[in-house]
N, C-alpha and C. Protein backbone atom coordinates (compact mmCIF):
# COMPACT_ATOMS: atom_id res chain seq x y z
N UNK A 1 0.85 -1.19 0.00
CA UNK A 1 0.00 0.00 0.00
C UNK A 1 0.89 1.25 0.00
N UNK A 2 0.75 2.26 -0.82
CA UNK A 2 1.43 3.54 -1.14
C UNK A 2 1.28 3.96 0.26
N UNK A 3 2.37 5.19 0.92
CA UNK A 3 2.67 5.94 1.81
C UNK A 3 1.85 6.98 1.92
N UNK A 4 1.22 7.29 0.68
CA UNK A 4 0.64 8.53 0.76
C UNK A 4 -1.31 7.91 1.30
N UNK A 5 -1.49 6.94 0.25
CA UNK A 5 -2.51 6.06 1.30
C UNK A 5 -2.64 5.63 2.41
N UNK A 6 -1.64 5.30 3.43
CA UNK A 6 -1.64 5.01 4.75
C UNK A 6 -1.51 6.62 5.33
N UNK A 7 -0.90 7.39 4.80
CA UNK A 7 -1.12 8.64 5.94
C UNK A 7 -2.38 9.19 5.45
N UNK A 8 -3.04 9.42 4.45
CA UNK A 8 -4.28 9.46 4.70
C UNK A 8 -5.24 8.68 5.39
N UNK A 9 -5.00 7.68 5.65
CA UNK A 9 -6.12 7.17 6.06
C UNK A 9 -5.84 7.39 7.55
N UNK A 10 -3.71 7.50 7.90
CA UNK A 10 -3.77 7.43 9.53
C UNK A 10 -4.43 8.65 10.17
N UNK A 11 -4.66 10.00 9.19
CA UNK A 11 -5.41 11.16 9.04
C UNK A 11 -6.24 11.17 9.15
N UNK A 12 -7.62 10.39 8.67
CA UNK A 12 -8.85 9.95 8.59
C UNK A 12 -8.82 9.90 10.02
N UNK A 13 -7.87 8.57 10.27
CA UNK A 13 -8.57 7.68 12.23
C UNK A 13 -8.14 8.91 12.70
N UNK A 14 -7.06 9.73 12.81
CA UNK A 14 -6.52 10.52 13.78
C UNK A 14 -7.68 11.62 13.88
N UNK A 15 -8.41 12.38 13.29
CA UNK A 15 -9.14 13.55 13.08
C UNK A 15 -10.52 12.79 14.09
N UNK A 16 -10.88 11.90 13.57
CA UNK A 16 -12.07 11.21 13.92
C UNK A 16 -11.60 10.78 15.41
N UNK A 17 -11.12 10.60 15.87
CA UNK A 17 -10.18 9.81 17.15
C UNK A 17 -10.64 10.94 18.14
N UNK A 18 -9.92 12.44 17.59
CA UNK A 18 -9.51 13.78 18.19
C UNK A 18 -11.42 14.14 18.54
N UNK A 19 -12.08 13.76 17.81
CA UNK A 19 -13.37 14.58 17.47
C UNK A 19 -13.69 13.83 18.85
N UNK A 20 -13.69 12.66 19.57
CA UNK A 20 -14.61 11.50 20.32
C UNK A 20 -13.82 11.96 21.80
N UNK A 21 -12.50 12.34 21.80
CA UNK A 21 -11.71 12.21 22.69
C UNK A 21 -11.99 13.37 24.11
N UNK A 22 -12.73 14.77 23.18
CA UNK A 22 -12.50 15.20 24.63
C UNK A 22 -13.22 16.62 23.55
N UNK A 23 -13.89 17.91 24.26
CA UNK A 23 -14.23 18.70 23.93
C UNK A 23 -13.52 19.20 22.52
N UNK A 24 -14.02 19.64 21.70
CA UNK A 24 -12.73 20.02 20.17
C UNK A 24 -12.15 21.07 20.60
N UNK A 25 -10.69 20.82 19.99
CA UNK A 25 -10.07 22.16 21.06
C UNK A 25 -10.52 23.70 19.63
N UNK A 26 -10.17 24.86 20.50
CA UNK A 26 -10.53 26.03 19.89
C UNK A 26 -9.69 26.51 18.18
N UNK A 27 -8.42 25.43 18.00
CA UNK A 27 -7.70 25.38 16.92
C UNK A 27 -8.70 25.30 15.52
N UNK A 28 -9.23 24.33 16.10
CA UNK A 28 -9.87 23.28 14.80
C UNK A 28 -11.34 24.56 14.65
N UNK A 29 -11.88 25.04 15.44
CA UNK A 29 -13.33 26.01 15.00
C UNK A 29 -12.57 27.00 14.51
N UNK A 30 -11.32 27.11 14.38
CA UNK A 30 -10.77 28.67 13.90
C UNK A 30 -10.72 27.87 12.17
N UNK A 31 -10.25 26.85 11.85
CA UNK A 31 -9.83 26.17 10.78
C UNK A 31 -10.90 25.74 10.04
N UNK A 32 -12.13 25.58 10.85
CA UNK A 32 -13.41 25.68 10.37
C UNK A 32 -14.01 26.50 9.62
N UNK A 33 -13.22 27.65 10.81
CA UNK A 33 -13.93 28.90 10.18
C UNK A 33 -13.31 29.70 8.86
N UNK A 34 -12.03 29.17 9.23
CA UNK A 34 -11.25 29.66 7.72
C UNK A 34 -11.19 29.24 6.52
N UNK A 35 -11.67 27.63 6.80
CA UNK A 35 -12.28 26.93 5.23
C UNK A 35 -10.77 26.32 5.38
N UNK A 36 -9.53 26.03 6.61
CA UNK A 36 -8.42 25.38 6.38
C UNK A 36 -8.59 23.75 6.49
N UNK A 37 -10.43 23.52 7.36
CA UNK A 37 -9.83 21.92 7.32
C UNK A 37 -10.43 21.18 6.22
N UNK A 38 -9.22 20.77 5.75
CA UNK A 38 -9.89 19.75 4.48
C UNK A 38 -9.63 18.51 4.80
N UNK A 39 -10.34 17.54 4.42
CA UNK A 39 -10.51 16.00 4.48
C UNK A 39 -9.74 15.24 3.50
N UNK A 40 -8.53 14.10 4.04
CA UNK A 40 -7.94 13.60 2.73
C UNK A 40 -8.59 13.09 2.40
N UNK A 41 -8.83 12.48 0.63
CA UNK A 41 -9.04 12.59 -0.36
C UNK A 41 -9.41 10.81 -0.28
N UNK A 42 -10.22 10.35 -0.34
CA UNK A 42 -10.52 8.74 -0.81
C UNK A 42 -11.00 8.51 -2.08
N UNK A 43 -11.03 7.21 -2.52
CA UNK A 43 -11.29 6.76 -4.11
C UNK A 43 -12.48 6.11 -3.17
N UNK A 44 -13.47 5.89 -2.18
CA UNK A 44 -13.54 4.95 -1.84
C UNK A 44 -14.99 5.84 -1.20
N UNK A 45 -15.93 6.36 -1.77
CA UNK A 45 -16.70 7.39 -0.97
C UNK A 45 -17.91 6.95 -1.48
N UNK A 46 -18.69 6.28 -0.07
CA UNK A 46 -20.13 5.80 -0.03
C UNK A 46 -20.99 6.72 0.26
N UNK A 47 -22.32 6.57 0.16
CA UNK A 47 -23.45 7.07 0.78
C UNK A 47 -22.86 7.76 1.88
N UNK A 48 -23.23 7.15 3.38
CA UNK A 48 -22.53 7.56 4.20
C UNK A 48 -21.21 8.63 4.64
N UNK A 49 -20.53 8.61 4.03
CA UNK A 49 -18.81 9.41 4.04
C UNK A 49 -19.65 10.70 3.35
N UNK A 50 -20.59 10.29 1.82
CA UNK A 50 -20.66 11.60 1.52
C UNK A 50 -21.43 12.66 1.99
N UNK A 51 -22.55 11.84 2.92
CA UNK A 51 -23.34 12.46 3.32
C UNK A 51 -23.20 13.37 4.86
N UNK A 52 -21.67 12.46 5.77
CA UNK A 52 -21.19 13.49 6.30
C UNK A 52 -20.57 14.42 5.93
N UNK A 53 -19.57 14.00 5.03
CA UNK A 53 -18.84 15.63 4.56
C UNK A 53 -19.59 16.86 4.20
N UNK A 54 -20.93 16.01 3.37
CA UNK A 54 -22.06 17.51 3.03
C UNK A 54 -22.35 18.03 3.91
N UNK A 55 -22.97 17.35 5.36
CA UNK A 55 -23.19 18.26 6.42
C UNK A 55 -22.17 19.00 7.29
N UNK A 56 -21.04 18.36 7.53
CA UNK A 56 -19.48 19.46 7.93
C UNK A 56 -19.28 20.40 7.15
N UNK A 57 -19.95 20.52 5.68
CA UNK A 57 -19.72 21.29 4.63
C UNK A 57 -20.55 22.94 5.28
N UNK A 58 -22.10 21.75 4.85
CA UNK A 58 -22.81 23.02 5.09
C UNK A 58 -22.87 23.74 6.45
N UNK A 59 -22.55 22.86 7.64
CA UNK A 59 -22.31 23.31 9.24
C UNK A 59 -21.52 25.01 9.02
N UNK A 60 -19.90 24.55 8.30
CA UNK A 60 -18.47 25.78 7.47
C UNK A 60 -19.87 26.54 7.01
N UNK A 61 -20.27 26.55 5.93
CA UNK A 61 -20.76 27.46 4.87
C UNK A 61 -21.48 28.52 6.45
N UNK A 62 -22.38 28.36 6.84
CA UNK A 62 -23.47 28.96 7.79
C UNK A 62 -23.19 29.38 9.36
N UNK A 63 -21.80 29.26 9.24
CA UNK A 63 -21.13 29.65 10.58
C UNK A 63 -19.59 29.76 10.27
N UNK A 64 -19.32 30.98 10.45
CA UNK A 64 -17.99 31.59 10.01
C UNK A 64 -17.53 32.03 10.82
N UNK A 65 -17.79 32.13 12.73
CA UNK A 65 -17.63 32.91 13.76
C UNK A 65 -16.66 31.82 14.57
N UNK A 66 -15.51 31.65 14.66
CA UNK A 66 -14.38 30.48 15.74
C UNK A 66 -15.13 30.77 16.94
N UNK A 67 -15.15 31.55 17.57
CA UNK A 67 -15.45 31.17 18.82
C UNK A 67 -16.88 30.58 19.00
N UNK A 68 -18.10 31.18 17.89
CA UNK A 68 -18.94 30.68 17.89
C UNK A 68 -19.51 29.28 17.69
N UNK A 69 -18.50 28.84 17.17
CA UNK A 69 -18.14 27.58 15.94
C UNK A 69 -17.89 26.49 17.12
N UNK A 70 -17.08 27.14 17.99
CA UNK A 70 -16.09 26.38 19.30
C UNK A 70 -17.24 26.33 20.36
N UNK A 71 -18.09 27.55 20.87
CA UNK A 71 -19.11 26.87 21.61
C UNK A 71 -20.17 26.12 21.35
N UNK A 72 -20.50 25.73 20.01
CA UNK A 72 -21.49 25.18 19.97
C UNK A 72 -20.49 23.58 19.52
N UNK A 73 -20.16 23.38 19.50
CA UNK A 73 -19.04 22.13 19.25
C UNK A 73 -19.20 21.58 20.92
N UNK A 74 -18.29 22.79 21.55
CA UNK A 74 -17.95 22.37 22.85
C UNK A 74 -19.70 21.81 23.77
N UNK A 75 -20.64 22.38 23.52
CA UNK A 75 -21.86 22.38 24.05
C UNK A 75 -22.48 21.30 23.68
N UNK A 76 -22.55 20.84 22.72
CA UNK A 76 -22.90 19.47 21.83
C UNK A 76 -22.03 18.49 22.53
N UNK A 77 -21.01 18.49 22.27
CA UNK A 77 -20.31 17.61 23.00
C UNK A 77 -20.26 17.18 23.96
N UNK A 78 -20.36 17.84 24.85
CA UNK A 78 -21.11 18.07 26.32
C UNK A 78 -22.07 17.65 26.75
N UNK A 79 -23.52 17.39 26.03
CA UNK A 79 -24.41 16.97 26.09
C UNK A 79 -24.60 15.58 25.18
N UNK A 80 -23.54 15.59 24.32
CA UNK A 80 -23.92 14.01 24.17
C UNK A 80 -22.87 13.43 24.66
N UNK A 81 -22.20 13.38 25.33
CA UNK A 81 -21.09 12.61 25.73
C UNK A 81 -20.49 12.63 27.57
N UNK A 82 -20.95 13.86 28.09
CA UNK A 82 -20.79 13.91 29.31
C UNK A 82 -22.02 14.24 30.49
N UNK A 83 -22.41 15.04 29.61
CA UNK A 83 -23.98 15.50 30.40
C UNK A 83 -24.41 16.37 31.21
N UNK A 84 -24.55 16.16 32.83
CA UNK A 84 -25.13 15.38 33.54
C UNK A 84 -25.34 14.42 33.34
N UNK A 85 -26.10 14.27 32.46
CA UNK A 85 -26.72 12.30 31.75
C UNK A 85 -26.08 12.47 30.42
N UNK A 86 -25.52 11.79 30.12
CA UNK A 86 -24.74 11.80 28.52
C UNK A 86 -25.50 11.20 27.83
N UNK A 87 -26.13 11.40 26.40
CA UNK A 87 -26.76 10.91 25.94
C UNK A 87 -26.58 9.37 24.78
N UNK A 88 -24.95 9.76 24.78
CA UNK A 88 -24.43 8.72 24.27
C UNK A 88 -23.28 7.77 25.22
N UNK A 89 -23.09 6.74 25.13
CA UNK A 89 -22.20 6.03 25.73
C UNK A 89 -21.31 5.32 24.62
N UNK A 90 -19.88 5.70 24.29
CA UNK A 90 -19.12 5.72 23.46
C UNK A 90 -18.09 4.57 23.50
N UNK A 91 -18.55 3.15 23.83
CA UNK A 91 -18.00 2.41 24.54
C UNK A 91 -18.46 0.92 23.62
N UNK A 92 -17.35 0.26 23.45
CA UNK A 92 -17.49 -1.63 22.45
C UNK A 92 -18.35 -1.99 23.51
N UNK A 93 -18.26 -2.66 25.16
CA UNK A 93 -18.68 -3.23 25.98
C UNK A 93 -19.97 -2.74 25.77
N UNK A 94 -20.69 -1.33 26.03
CA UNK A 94 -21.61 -0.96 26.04
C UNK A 94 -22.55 -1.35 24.70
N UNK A 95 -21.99 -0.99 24.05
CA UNK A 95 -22.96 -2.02 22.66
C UNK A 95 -23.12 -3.53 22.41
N UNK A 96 -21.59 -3.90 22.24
CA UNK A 96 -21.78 -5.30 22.56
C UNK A 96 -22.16 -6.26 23.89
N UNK A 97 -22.11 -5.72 24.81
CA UNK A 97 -22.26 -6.95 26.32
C UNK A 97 -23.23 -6.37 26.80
N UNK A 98 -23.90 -5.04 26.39
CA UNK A 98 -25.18 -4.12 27.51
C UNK A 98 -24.61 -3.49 28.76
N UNK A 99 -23.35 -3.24 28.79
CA UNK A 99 -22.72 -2.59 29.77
C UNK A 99 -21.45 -1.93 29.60
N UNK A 100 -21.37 -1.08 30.20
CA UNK A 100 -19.89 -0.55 30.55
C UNK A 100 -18.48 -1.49 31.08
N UNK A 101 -17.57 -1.81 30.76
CA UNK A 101 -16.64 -2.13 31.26
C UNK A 101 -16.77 -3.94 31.48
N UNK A 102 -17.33 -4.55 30.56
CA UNK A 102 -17.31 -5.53 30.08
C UNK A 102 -16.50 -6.86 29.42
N UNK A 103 -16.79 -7.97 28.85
CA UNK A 103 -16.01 -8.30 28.45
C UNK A 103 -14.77 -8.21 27.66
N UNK A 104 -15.80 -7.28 26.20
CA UNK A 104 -15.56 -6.88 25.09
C UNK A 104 -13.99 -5.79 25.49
N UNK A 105 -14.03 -5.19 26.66
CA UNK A 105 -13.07 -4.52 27.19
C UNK A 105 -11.77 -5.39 27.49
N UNK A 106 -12.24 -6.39 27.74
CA UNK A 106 -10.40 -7.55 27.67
C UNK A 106 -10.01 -7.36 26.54
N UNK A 107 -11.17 -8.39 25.61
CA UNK A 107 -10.66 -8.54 24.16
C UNK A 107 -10.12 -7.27 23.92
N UNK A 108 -10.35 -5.79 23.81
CA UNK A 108 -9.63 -4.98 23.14
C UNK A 108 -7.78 -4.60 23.89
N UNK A 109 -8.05 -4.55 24.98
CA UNK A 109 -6.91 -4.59 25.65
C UNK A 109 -5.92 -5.58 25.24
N UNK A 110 -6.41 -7.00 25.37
CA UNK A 110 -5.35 -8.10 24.31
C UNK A 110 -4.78 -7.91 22.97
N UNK A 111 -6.06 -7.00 22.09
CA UNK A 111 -5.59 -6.38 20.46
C UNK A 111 -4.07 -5.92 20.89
N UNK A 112 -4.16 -4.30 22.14
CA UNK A 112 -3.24 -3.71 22.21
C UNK A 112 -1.89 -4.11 22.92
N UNK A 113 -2.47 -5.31 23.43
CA UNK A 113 -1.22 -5.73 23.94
C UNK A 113 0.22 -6.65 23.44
N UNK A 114 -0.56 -7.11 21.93
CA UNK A 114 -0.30 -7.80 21.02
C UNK A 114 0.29 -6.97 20.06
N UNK A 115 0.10 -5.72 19.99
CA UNK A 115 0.64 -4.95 19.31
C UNK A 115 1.58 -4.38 19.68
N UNK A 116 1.54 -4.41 20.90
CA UNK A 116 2.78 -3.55 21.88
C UNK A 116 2.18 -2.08 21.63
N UNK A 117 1.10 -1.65 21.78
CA UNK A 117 0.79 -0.69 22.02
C UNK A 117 0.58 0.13 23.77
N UNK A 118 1.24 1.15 23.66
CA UNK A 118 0.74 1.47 25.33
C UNK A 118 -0.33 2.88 25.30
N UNK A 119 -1.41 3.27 25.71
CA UNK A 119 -2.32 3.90 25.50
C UNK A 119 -1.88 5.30 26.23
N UNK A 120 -2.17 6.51 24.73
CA UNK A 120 -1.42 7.22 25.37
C UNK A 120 -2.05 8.36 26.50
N UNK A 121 -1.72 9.01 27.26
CA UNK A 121 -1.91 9.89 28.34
C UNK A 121 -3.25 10.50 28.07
N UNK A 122 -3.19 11.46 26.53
CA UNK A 122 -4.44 11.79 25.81
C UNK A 122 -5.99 11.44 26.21
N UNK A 123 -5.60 9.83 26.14
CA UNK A 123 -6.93 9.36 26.46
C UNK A 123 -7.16 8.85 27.60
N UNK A 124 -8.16 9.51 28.50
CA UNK A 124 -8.59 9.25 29.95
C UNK A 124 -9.96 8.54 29.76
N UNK A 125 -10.18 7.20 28.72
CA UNK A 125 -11.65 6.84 29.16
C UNK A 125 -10.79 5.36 28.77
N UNK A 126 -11.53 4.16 29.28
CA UNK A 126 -11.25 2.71 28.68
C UNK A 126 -10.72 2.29 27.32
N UNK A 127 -10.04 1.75 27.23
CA UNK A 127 -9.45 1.11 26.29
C UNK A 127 -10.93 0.69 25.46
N UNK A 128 -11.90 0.39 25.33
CA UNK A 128 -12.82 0.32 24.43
C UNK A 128 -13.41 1.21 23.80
N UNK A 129 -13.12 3.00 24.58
CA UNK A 129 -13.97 3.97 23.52
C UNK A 129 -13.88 4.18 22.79
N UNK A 130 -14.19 4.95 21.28
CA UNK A 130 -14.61 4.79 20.46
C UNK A 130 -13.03 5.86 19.91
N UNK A 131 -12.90 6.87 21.12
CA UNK A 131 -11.79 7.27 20.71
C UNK A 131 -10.91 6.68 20.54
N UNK A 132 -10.21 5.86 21.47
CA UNK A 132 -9.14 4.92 21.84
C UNK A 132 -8.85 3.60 20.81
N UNK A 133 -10.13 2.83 20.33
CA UNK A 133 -9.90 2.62 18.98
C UNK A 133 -9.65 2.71 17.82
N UNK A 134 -10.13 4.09 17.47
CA UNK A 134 -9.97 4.96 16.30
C UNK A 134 -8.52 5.40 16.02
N UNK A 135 -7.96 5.92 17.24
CA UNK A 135 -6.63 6.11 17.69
C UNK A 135 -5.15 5.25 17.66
N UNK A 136 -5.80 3.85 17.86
CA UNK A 136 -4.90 2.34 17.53
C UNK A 136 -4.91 1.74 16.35
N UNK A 137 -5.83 2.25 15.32
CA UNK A 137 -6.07 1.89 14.01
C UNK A 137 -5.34 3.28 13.25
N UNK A 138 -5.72 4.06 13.65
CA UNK A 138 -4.51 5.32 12.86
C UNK A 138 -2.99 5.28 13.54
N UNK A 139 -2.54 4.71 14.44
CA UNK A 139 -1.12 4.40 14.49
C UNK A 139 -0.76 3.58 14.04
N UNK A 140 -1.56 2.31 13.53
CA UNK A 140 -1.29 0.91 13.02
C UNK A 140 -0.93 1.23 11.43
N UNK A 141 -1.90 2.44 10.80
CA UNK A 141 -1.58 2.79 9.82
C UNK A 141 -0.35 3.55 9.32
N UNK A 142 0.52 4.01 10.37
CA UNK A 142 1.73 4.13 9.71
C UNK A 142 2.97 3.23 9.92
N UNK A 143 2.70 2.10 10.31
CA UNK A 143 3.67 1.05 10.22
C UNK A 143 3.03 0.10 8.61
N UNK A 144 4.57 0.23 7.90
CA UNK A 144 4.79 -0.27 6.41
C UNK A 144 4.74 -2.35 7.04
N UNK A 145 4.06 -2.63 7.16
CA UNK A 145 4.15 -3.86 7.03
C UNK A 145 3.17 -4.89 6.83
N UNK A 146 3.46 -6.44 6.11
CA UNK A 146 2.45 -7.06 6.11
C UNK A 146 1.52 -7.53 7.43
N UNK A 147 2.31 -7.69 8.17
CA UNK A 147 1.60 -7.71 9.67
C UNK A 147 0.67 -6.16 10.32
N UNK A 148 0.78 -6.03 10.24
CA UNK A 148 0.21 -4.16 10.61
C UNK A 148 -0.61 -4.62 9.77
N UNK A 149 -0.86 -4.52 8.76
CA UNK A 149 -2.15 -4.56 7.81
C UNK A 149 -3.14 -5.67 7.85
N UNK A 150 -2.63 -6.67 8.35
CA UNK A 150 -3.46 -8.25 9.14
C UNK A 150 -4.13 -7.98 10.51
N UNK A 151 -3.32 -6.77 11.00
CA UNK A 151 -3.94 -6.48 12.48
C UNK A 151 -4.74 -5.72 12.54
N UNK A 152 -4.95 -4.49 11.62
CA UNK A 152 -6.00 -3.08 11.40
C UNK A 152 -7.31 -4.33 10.74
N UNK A 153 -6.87 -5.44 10.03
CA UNK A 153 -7.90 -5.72 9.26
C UNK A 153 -8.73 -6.27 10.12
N UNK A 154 -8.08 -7.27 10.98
CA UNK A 154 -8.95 -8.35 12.35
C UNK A 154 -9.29 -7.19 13.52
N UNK A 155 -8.55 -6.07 13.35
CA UNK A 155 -9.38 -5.38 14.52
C UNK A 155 -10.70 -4.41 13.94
N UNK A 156 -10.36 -4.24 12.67
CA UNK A 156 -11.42 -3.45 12.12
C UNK A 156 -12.87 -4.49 12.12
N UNK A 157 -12.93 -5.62 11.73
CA UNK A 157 -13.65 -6.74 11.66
C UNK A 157 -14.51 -7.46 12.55
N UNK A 158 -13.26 -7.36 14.03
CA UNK A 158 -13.59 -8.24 14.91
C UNK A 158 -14.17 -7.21 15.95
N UNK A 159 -14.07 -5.83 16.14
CA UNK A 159 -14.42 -4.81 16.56
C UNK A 159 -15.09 -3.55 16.03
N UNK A 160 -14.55 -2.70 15.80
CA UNK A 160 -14.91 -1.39 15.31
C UNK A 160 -16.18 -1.61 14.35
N UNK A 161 -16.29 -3.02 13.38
CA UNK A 161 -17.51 -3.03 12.27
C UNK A 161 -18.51 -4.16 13.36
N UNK A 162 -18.64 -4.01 14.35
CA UNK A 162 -19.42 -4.96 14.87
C UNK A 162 -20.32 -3.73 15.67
N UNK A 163 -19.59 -2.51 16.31
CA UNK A 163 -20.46 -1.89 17.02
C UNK A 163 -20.40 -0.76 16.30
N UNK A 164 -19.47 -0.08 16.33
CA UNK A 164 -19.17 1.36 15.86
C UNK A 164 -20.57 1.76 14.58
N UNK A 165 -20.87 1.17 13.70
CA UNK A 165 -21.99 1.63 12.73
C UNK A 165 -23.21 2.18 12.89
N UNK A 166 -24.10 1.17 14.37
CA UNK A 166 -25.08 1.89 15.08
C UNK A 166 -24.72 2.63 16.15
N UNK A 167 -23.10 2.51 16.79
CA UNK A 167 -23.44 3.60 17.30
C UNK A 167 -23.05 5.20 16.62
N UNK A 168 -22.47 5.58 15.29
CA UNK A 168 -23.01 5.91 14.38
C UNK A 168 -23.98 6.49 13.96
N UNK A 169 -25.10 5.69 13.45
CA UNK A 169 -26.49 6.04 13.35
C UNK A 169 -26.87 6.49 14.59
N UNK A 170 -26.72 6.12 15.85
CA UNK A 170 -27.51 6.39 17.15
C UNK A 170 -27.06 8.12 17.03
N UNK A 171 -25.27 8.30 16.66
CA UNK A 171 -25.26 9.93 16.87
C UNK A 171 -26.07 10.93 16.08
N UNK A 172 -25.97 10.27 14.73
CA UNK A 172 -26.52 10.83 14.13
C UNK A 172 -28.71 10.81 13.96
N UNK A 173 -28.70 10.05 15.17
CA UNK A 173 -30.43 10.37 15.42
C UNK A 173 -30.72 11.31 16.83
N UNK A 174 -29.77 11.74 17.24
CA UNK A 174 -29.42 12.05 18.67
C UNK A 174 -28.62 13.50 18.83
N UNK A 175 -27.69 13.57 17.61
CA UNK A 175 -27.17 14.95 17.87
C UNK A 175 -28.21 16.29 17.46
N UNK A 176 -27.85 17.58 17.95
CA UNK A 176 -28.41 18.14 17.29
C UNK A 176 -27.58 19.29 16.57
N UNK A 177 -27.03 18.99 16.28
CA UNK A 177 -26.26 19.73 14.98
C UNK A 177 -25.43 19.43 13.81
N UNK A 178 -25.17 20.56 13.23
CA UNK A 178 -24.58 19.36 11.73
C UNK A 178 -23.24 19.33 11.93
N UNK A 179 -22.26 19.27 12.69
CA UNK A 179 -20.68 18.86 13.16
C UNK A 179 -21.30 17.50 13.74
N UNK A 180 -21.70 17.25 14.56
CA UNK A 180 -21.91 15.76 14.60
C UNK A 180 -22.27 14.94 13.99
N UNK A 181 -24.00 15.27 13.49
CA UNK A 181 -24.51 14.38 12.72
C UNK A 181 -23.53 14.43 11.57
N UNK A 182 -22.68 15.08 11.19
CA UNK A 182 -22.06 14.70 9.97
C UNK A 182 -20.71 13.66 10.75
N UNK A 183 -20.09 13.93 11.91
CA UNK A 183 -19.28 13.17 12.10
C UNK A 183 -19.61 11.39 12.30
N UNK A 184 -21.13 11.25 12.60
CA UNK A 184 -21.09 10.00 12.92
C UNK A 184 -21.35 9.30 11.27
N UNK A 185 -22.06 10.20 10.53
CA UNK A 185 -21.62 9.35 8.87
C UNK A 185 -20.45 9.27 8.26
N UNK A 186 -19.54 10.50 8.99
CA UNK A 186 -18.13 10.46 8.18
C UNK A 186 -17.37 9.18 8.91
N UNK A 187 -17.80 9.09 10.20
CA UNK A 187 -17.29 8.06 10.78
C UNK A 187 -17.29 6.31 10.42
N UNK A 188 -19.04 6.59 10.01
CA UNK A 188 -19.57 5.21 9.73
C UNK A 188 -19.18 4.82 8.19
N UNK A 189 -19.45 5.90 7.09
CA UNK A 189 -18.95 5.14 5.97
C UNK A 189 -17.30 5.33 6.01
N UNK A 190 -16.61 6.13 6.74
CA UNK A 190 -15.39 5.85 6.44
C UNK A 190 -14.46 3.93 6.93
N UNK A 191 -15.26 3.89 8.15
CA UNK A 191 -15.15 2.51 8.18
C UNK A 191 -15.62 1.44 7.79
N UNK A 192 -16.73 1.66 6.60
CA UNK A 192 -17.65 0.85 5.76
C UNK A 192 -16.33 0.72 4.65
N UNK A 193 -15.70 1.50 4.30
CA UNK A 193 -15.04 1.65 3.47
C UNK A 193 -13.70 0.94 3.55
N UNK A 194 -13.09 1.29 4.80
CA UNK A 194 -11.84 0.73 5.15
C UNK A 194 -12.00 -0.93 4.82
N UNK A 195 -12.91 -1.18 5.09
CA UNK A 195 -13.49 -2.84 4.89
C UNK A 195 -12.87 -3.09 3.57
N UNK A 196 -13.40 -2.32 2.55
CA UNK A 196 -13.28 -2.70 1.33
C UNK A 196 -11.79 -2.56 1.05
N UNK A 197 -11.43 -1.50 1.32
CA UNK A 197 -9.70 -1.38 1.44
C UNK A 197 -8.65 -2.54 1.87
N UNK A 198 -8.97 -3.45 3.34
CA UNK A 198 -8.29 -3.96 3.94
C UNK A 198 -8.63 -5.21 3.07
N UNK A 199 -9.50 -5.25 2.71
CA UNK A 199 -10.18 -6.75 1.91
C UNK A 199 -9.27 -6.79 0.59
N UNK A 200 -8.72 -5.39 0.32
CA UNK A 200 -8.58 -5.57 -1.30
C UNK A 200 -6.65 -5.94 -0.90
N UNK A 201 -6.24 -5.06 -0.15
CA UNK A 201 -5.13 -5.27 0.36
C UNK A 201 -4.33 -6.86 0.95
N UNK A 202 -5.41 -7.32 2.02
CA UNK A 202 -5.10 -8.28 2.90
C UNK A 202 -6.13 -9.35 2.62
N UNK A 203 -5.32 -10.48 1.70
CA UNK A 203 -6.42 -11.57 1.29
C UNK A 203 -6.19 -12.87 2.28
């Protein structure tokens, strides 16, 4: 797989990773607002992928104000993810087992331990959130090897495409604005997609 394909895509997980991880910092609504963030470039763009980018599109077009851009990001976020009552729970265990801190939470810990991955400081929630996965699949992507590409494929497979899709759809029936609802389609077909990628790559 070309170099310039794996850092896009480690671009893809990394952006998407950053979005789940923790309030968006005030950088990214200024870059919003300047029309600087652009999305690398896929051959590989479903329903889904396109239908988030249109709404991150039109979110830019109708709000040109950073700080304004940054509280309503930060406020959204807030309410679906922390709360008081969070409206989403961003978690493998939680979709797959009906709970928090579950089985499904070994299995991912074994992925990373197999990888020799150590989880970095960044992320303060379980090794199963949605960030923390997203995050181990965009570092996996810049290691050049046939192994690395056997491991993004069984973790994309055996994880991330088992829950991540409805919860996905759940953001996008649940948020109320168009930075989210577009992130949980950019999210969902971008990993609808990776499927097809890792499939075409890793037989």
């Amino acid at each position: 797989m070309k170099d310039e394909i794996l850092m896009a895509r480690a671009n893809y997980y990394a952006f998407l990773s950053r979005m789940f991880v923790e309030e968006p910092p005030f950088e990214l609504s200024k870059d919003i607002a300047d029309g600087k963030l652009i999305f690398p470039k896929t051959s590989l763009l479903n329903k889904d992928l396109s239908e988030g980018l249109s709404l991150f599109e039109k979110f830019r077009r109708s709000n040109t104000d950073a700080s304004d851009i940054h509280k309503k990001m930060c406020r959204e976020y807030t309410r679906l993810f922390i709360g008081p009552v969070p409206a989403m729970f961003p978690y493998e265990s939680r979709y797959m087992d009906g709970s928090i801190m579950g089985k499904s939470l070994i299995k991912v810990k074994e992925n990373y331990r197999k990888a020799g991955l150590k989880i970095s400081q960044e992320y303060h929630e379980p090794e199963d959130h949605i960030a923390v996965e997203l995050g181990f699949m965009g570092n996996l992507c810049k290691e050049l090897s046939d192994g690395s590409l056997m491991m993004q494929k069984e973790f994309l497979n055996d994880h991330l495409l088992k829950w991540a899709p409805v919860f996905c759809d759940e953001l996008f029936e649940k948020s109320g604005n168009e930075i989210y609802r577009g992130i949980g389609k950019i999210t969902k077909g971008f990993l609808v997609s990776e499927k097809d990628v890792l499939n075409e790559k890793v037989k």
